[in-house]
Protein backbone atom coordinates (compact mmCIF):
# COMPACT_ATOMS: atom_id res chain seq x y z
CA UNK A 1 -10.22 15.56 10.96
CA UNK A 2 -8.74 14.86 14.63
CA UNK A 3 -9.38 11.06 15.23
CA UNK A 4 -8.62 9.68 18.82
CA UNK A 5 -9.15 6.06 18.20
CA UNK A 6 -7.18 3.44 16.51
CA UNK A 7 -7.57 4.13 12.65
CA UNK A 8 -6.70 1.28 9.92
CA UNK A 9 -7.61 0.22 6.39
CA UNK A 10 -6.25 -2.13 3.96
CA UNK A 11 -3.08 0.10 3.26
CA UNK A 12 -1.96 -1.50 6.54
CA UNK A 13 -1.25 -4.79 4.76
CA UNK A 14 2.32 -3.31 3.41
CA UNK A 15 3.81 -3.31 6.58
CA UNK A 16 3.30 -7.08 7.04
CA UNK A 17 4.46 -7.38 3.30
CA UNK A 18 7.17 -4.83 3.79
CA UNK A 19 8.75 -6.96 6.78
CA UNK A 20 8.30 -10.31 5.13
CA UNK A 21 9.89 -9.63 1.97
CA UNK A 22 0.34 21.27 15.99
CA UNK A 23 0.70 22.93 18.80
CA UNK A 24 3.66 21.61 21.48
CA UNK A 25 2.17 19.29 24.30
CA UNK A 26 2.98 21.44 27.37
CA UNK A 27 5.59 18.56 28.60
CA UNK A 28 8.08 18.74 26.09
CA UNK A 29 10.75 15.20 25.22
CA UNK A 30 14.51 15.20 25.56
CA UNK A 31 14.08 16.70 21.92
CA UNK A 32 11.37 17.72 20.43
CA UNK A 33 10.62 17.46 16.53
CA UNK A 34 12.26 20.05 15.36
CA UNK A 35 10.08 22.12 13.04
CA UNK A 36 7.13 22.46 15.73
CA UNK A 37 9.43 24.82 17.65
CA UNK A 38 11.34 26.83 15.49
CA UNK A 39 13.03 27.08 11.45
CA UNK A 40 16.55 25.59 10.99
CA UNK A 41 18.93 28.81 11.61
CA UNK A 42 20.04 27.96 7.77
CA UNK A 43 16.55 28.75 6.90
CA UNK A 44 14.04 31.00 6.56
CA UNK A 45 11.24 29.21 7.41
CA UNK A 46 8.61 29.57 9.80
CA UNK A 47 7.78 27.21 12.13
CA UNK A 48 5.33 24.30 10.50
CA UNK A 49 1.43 24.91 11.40
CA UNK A 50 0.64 21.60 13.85
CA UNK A 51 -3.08 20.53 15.33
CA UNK A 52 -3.74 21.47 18.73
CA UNK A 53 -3.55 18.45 21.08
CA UNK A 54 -6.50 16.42 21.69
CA UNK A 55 -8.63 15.76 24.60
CA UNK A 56 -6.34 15.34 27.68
CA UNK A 57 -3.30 16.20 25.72
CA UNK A 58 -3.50 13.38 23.48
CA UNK A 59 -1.23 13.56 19.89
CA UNK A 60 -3.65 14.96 17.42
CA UNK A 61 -4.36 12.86 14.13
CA UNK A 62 -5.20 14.65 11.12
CA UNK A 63 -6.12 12.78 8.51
CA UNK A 64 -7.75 15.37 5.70
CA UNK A 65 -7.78 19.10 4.70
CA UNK A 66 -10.94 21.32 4.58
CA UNK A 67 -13.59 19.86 2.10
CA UNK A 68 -14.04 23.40 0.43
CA UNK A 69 -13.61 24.03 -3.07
CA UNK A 70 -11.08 27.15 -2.89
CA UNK A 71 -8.71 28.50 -0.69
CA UNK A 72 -5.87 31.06 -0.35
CA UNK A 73 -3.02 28.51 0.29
CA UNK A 74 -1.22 28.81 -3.17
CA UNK A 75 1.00 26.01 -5.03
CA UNK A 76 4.43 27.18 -4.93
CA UNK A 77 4.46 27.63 -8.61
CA UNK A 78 1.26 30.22 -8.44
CA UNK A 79 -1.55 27.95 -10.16
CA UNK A 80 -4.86 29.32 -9.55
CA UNK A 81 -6.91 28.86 -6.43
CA UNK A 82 -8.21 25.56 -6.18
CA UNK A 83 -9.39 22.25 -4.63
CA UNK A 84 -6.30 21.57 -2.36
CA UNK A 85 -4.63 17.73 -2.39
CA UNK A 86 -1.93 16.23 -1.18
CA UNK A 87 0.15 13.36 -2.29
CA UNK A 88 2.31 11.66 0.37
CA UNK A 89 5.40 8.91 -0.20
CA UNK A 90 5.86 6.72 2.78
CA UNK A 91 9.87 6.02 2.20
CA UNK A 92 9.81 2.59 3.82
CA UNK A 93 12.28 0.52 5.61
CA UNK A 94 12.64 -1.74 8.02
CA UNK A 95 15.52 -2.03 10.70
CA UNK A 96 16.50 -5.10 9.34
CA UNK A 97 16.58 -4.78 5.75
CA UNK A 98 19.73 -3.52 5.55
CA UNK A 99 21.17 -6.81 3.68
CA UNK A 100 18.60 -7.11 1.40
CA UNK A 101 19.53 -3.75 0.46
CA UNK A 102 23.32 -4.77 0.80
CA UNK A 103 22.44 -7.74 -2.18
CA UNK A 104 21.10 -5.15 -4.45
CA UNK A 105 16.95 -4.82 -3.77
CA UNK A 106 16.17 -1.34 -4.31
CA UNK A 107 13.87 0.98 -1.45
CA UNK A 108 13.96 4.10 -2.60
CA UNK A 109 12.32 5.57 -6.40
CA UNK A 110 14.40 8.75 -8.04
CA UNK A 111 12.53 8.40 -10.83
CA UNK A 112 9.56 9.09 -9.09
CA UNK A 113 10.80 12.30 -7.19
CA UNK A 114 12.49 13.38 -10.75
CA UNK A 115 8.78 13.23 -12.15
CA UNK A 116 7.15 14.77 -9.41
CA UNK A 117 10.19 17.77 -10.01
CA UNK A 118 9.07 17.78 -13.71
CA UNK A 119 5.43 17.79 -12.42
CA UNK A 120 6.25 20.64 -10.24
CA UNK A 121 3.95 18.77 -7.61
CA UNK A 122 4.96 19.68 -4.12
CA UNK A 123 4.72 16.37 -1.47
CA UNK A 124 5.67 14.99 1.78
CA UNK A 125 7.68 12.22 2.13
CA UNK A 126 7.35 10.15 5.56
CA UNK A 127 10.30 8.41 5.52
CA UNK A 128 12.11 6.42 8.68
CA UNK A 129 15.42 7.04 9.81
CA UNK A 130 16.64 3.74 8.23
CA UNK A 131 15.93 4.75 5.05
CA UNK A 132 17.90 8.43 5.24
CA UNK A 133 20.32 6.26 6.60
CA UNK A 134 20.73 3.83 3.27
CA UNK A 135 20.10 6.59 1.20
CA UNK A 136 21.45 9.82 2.89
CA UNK A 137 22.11 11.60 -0.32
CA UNK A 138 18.53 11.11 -1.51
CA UNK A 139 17.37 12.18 1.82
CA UNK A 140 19.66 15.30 1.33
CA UNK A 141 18.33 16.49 -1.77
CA UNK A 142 14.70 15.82 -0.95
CA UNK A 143 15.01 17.67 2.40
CA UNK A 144 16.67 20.80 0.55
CA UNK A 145 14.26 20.90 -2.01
CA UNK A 146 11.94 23.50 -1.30
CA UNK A 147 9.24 21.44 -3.72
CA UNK A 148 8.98 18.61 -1.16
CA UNK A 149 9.08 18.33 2.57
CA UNK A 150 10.45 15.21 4.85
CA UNK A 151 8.22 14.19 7.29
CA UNK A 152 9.28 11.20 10.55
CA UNK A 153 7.69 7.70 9.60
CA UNK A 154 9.89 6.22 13.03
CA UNK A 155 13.23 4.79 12.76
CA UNK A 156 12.71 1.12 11.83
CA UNK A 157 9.46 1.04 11.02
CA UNK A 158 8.23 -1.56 13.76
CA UNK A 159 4.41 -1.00 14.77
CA UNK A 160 3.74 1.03 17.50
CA UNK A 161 0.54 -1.56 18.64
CA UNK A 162 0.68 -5.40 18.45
CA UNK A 163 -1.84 -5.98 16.30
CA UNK A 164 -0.37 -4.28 13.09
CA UNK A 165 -0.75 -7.07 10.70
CA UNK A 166 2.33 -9.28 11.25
CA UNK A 167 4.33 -6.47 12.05
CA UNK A 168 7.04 -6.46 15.01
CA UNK A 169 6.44 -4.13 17.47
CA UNK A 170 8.01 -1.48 19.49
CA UNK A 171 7.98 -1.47 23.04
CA UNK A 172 6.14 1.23 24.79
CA UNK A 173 9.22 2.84 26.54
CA UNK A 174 10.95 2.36 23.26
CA UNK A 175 8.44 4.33 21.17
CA UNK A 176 9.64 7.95 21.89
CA UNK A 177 13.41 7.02 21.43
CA UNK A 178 12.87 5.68 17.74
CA UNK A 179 10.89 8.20 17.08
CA UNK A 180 13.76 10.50 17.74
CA UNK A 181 16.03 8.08 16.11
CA UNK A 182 14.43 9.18 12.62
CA UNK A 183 15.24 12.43 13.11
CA UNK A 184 19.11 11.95 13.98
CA UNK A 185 19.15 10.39 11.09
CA UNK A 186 17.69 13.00 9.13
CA UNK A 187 20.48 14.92 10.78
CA UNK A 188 23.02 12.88 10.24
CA UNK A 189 21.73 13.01 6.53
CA UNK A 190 22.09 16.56 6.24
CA UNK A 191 18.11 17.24 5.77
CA UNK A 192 17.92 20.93 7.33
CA UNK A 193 14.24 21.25 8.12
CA UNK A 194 12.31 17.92 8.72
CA UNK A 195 8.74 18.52 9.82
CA UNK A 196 7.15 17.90 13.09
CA UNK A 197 4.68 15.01 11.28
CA UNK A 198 4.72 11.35 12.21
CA UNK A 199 3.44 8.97 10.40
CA UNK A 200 2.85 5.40 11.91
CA UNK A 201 4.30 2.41 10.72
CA UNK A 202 1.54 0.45 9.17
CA UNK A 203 -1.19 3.39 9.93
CA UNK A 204 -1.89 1.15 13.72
CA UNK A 205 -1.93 3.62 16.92
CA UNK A 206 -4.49 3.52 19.96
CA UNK A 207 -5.15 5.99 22.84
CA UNK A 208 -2.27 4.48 25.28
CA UNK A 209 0.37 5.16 21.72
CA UNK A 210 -1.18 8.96 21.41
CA UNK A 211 -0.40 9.54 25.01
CA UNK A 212 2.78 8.16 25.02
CA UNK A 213 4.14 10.55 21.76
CA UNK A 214 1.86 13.54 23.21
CA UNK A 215 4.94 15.18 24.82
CA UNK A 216 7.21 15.19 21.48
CA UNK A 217 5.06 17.73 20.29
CA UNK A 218 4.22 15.91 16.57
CA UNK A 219 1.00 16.15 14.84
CA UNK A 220 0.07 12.10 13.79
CA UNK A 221 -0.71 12.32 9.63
CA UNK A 222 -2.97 9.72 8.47
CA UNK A 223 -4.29 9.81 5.32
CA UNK A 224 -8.36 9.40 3.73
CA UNK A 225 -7.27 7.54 0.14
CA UNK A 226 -5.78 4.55 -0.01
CA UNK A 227 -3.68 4.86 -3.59
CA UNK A 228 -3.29 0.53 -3.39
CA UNK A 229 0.01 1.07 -5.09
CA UNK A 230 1.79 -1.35 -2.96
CA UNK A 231 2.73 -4.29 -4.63
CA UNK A 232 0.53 -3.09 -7.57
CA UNK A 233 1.49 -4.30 -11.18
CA UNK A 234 -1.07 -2.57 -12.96
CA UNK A 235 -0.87 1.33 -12.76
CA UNK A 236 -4.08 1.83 -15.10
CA UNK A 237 -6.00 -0.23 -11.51
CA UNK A 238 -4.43 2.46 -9.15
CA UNK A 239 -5.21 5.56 -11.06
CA UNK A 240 -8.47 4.79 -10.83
CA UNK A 241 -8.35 3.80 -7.30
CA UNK A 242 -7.12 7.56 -6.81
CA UNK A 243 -9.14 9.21 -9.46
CA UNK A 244 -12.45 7.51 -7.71
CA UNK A 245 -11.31 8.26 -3.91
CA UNK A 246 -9.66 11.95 -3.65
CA UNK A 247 -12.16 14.57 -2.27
CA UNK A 248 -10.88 18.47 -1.68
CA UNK A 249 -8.49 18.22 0.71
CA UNK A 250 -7.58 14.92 0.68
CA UNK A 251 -4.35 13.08 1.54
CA UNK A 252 -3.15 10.47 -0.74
CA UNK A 253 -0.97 7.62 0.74
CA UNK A 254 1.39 6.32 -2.00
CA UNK A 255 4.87 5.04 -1.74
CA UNK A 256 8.49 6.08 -2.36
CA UNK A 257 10.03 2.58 -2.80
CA UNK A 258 10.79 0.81 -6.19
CA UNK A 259 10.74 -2.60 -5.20
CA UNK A 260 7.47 -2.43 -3.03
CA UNK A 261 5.50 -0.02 -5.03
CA UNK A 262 6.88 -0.64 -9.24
CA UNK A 263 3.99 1.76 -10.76
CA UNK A 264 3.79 4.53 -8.93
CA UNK A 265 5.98 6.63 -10.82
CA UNK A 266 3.60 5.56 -13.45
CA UNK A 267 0.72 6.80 -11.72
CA UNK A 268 1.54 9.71 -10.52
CA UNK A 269 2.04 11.03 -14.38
CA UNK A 270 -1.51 9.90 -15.10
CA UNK A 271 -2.80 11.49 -12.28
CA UNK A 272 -1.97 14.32 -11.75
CA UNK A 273 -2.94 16.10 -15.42
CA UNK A 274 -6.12 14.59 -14.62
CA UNK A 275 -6.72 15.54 -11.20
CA UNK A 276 -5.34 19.61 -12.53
CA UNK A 277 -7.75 19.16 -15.16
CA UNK A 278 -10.46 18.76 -12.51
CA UNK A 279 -9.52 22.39 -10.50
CA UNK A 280 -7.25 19.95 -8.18
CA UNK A 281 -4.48 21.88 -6.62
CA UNK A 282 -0.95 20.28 -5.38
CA UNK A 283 0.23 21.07 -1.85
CA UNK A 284 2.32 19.46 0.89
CA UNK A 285 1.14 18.46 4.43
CA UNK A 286 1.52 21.03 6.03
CA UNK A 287 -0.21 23.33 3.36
CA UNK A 288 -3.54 20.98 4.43
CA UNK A 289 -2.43 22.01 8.06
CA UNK A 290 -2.11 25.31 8.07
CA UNK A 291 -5.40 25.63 5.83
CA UNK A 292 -7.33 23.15 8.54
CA UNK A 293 -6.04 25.56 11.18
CA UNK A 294 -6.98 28.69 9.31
CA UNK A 295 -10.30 27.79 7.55
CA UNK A 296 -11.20 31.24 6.49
């Protein structure tokens, strides 16, 4: 589950597309994230379960739950013990979208969060700081929902390599600072517990990027099924796509953004009967965490 070397797979495409169209390191940033040293004082929350770093202090990258069939980490409405999965919603955009936005193209999905609240499917939304920023009241009502959690997917959602399919790139020195950019903006957006999870832009990282992030104390979330829902026109093609690839434990990368990713509101309501039907379980990220750290 704790990868040290650059990981990428065809879900890496969207952030070409999308710019053409846990334990604390023991040096600690000017800010850390936020949830991997203590709840919001509005909250009762405890602190979110993070990976221990890797070898030489690296970031840790987790990138699936246990494989087991049952487990004592319950769905917060109090389903049965179960295979554990989790669905994730990258909330993408780009520093410079802004005008698109401004002329009326749509990032963000409510319809999909108001099915996964009928659903009663807890998630994790990655979402960058640009996006809370366009859509602060969204961000708000996400990051207060107990249902979901909001997870850091950077600011502007520039690569963090230079090889990350098209994408621009952020400098090296620059990489901590937008990181912590998201999470002013989640601020700034009124989200009261964002968790210490990053997300890269376009899934590219190497060593040199895990040792630069190592002291903001984040656990790196990657993902082991590829949902194919960006771009995607036909939902029946990325059911399947899910239906075939999810495993106990697994982490589902899908998308929270209407204009880059039309079906998966679609999808989700197909899958997720199905995937109950088959002893599946709904949890967030950190659910998978705490159940990787904690695998009795």
């Amino acid at each position: 589950m704790i990868t040290l070397v650059r990981r990428a797979t065809a879900f890496c495409v969207l952030g070409a597309a999308l710019t053409a169209c846990g334990t604390t390191a023991a040096e600690v940033a000017p800010r850390p994230a936020p949830s991997a040293t203590a709840p919001s004082s509005s909250a009762s929350r405890t602190p979110a379960p993070t990976l221990a770093p890797g070898p030489a202090g690296l970031t840790p990258v987790f990138e699936h739950g246990p494989r087991t069939d049952g487990t004592t980490h319950g769905e917060q409405d109090g389903t049965r013990d179960g295979k554990l999965i989790a669905l994730t919603f990258d909330a993408d955009m780009t520093a410079d979208q802004g005008p698109r936005a401004a002329s009326g193209e749509r990032f963000d999905n409510p319809q999909l969060i108001a099915a996964l609240r009928k659903l009663k499917v807890p998630a994790t939304v990655f979402m960058t700081g640009r996006w809370a920023e366009e859509y602060p009241d969204e961000a708000r009502s996400i990051g207060r929902d107990r249902q979901f959690e909001i997870a850091n997917h950077s600011y502007s959602h520039y690569a963090y390599t230079d090889d990350c399919y098209g994408l621009p790139t952020v400098a090296e020195d620059d990489m901590r600072a937008d990181l912590e950019r998201a999470y002013t903006a989640f601020e700034k957006a009124g989200v009261p517990n964002p968790m210490p999870y990053f997300r890269f832009p376009g899934g590219c990282y190497d060593k040199a990027v895990l040792k630069e992030l190592s002291a903001t104390g984040v656990t790196a979330v990657q993902w082991d099924v590829v949902s194919g829902d960006a771009f995607a026109t036909d939902a029946d093609a990325v059911t399947r796509q899910v239906l075939d690839g999810v495993r106990p434990g697994s982490v589902v990368v899908m998308h929270c953004t209407r204009s880059a990713a039309p079906v998966t509101e679609e999808v989700v309501r197909a899958v997720v009967p199905e995937l109950r039907s088959r002893g599946y379980r709904f949890v967030k990220v950190s659910d998978l965490v705490g159940a990787a750290n904690n695998p009795g």
